[in-house]
C-alpha atoms as a PDB file:
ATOM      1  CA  UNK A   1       0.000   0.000   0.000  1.00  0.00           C
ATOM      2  CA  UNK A   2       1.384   3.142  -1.374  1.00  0.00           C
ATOM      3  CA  UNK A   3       0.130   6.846   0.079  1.00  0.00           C
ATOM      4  CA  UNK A   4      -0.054  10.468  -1.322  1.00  0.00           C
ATOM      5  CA  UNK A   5      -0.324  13.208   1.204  1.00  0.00           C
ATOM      6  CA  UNK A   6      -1.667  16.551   0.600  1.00  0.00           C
ATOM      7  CA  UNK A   7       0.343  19.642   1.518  1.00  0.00           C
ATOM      8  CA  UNK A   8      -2.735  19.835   4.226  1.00  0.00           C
ATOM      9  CA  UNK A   9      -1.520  16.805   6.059  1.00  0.00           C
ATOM     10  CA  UNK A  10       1.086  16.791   8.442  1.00  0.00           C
ATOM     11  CA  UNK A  11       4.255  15.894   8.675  1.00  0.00           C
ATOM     12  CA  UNK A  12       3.773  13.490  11.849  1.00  0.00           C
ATOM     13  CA  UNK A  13       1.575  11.784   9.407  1.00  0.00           C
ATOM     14  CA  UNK A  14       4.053  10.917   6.641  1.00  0.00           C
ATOM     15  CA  UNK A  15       6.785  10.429   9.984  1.00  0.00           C
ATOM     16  CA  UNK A  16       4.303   7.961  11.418  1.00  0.00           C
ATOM     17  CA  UNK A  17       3.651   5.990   7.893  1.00  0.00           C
ATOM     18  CA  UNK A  18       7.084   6.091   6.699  1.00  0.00           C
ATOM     19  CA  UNK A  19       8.075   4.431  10.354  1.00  0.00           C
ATOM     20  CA  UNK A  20       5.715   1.446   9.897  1.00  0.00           C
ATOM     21  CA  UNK A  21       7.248   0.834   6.363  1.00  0.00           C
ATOM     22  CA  UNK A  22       4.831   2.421   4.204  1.00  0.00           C
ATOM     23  CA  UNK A  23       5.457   4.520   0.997  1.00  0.00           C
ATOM     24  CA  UNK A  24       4.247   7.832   1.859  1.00  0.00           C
ATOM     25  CA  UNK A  25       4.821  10.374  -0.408  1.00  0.00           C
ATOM     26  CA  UNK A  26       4.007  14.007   1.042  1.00  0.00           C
ATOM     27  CA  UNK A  27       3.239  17.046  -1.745  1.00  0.00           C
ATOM     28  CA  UNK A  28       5.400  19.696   0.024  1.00  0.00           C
ATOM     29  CA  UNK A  29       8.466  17.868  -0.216  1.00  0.00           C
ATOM     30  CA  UNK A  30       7.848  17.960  -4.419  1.00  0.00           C
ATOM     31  CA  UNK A  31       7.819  21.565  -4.412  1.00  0.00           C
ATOM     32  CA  UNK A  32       4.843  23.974  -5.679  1.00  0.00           C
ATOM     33  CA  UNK A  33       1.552  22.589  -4.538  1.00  0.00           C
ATOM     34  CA  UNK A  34       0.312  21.466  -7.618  1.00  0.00           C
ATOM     35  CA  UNK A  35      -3.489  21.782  -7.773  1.00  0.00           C
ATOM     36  CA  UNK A  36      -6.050  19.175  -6.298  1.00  0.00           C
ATOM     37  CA  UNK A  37      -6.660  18.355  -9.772  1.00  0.00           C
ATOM     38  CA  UNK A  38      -3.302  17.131 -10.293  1.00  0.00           C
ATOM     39  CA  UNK A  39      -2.923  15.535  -7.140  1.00  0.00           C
ATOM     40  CA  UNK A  40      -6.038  13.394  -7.517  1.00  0.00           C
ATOM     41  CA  UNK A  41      -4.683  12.373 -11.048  1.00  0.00           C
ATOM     42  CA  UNK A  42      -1.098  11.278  -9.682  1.00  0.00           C
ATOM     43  CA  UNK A  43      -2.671   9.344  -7.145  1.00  0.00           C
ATOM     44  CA  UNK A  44      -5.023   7.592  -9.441  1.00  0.00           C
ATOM     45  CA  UNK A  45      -2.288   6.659 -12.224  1.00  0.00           C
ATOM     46  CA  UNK A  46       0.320   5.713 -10.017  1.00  0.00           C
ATOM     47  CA  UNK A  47      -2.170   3.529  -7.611  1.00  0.00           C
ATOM     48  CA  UNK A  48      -1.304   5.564  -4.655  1.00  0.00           C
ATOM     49  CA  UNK A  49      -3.928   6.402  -1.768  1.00  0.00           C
ATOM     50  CA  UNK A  50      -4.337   9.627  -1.211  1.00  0.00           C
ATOM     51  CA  UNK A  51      -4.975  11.143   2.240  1.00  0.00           C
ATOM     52  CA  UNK A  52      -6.236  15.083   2.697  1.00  0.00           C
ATOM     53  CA  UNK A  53      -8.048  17.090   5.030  1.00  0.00           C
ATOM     54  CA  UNK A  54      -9.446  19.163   2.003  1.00  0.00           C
ATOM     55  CA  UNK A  55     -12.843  18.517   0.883  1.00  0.00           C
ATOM     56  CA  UNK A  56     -12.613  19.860  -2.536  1.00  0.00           C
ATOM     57  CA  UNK A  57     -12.047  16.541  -3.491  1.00  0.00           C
ATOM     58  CA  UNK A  58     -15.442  15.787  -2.862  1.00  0.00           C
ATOM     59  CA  UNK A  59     -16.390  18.280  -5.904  1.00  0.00           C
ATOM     60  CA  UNK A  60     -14.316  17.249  -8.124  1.00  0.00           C
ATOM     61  CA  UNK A  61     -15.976  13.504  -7.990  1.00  0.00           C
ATOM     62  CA  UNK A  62     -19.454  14.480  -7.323  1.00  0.00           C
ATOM     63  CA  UNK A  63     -19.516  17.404  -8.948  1.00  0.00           C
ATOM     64  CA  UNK A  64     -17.253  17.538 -12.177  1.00  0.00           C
ATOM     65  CA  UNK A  65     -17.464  13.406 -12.118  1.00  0.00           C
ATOM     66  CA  UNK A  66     -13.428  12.914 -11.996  1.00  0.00           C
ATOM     67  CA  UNK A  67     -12.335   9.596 -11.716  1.00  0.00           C
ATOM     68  CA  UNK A  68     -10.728   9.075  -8.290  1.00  0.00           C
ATOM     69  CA  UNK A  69      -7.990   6.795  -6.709  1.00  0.00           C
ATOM     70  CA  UNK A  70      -9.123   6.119  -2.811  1.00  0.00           C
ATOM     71  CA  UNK A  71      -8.726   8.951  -0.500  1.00  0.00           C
ATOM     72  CA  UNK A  72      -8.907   9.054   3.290  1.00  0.00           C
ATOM     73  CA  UNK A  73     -10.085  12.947   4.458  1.00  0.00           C
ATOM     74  CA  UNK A  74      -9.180  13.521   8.411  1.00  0.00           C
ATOM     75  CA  UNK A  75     -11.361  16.106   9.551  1.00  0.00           C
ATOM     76  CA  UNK A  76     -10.534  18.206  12.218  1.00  0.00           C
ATOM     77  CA  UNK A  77      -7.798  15.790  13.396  1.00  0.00           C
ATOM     78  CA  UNK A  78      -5.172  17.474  15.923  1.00  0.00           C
ATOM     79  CA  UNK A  79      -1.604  17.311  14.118  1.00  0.00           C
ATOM     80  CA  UNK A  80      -0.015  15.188  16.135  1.00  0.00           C
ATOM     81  CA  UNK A  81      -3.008  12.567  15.889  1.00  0.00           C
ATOM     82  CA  UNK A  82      -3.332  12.258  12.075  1.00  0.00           C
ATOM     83  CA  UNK A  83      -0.761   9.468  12.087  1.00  0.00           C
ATOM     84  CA  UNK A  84      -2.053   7.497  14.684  1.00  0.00           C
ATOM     85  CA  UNK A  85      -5.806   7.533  13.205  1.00  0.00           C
ATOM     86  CA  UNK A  86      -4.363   6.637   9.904  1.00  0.00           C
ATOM     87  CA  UNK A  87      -2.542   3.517  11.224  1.00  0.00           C
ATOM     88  CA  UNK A  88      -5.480   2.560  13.021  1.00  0.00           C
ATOM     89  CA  UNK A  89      -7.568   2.848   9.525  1.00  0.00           C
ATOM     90  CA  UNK A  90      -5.635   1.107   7.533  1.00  0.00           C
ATOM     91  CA  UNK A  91      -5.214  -1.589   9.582  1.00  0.00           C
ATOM     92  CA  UNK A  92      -9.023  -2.094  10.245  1.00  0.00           C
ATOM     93  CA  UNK A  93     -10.259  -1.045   6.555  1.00  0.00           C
ATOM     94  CA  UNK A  94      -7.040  -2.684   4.802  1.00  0.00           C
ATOM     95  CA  UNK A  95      -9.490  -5.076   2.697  1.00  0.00           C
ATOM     96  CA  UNK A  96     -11.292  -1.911   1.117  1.00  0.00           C
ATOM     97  CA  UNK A  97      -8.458   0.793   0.444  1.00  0.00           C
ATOM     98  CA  UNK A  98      -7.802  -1.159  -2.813  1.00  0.00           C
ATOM     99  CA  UNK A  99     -11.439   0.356  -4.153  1.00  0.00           C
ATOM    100  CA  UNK A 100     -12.539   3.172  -5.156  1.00  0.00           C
ATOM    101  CA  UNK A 101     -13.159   3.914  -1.361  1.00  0.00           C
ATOM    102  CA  UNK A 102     -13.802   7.510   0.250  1.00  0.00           C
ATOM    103  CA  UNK A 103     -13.159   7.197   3.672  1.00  0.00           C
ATOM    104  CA  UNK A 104     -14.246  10.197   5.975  1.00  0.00           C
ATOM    105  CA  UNK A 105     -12.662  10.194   9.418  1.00  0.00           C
ATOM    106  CA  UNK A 106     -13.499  12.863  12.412  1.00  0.00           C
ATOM    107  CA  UNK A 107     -13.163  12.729  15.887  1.00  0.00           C
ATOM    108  CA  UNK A 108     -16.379  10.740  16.397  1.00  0.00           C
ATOM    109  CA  UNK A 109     -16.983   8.724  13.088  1.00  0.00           C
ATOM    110  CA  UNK A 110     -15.487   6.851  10.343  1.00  0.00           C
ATOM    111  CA  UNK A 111     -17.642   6.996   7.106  1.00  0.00           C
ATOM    112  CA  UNK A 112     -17.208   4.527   3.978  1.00  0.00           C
ATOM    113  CA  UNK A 113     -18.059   5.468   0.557  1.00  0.00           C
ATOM    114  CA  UNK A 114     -17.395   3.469  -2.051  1.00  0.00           C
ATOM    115  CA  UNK A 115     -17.723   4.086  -5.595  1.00  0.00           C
ATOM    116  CA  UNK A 116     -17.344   0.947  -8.380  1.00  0.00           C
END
């Protein structure tokens, strides 16, 4: 399992995924921010997961019907806790991130989206 972190995600994130051995690639170490647009794209032709807090996203599939890779949106997740949380998801929802799967995640709920 291969990640793609938005500029919007922390760095304890990609510290915390890199640690337990996954690929996590993190936008502001490529440079310029390059557009959600492009993002979403990268992560859909190079099979990578992508993980925001942004919810634009969200428009550009239900809106502007863009083919999407799965993404995992933290919402309102401290920092320092978006690591953790993601460990903890992708350990319990491992079977699923292979879909087309939108996984929502805030302090109180995880919702599961998923889009064939």
């Amino acid at each position: 399992m291969q990640f793609l972190l938005d500029s919007c995600i922390s760095s304890f994130a990609v510290r915390d995924l890199r640690s337990a051995n996954y690929n996590a690639l993190w936008i502001p170490e490529g440079g310029e921010d390059p557009g959600d647009e492009v993002i979403m794209r990268r992560a859909l032709d190079e099979n990578l997961i992508l993980v925001t807090a942004d919810k634009d996203f969200g428009e550009l599939i239900f809106i502007y019907n863009k083919p999407h890779p799965a993404i995992i949106r933290l919402v309102d997740i401290p920092a320092k806790d978006q690591g953790k949380i993601l460990l903890r998801l992708i350990e319990k929802h491992k079977d699923i991130l292979e879909k087309k799967v939108i996984i929502t995640v805030d302090r109180y709920r995880v919702r599961i989206r998923i889009n064939e």
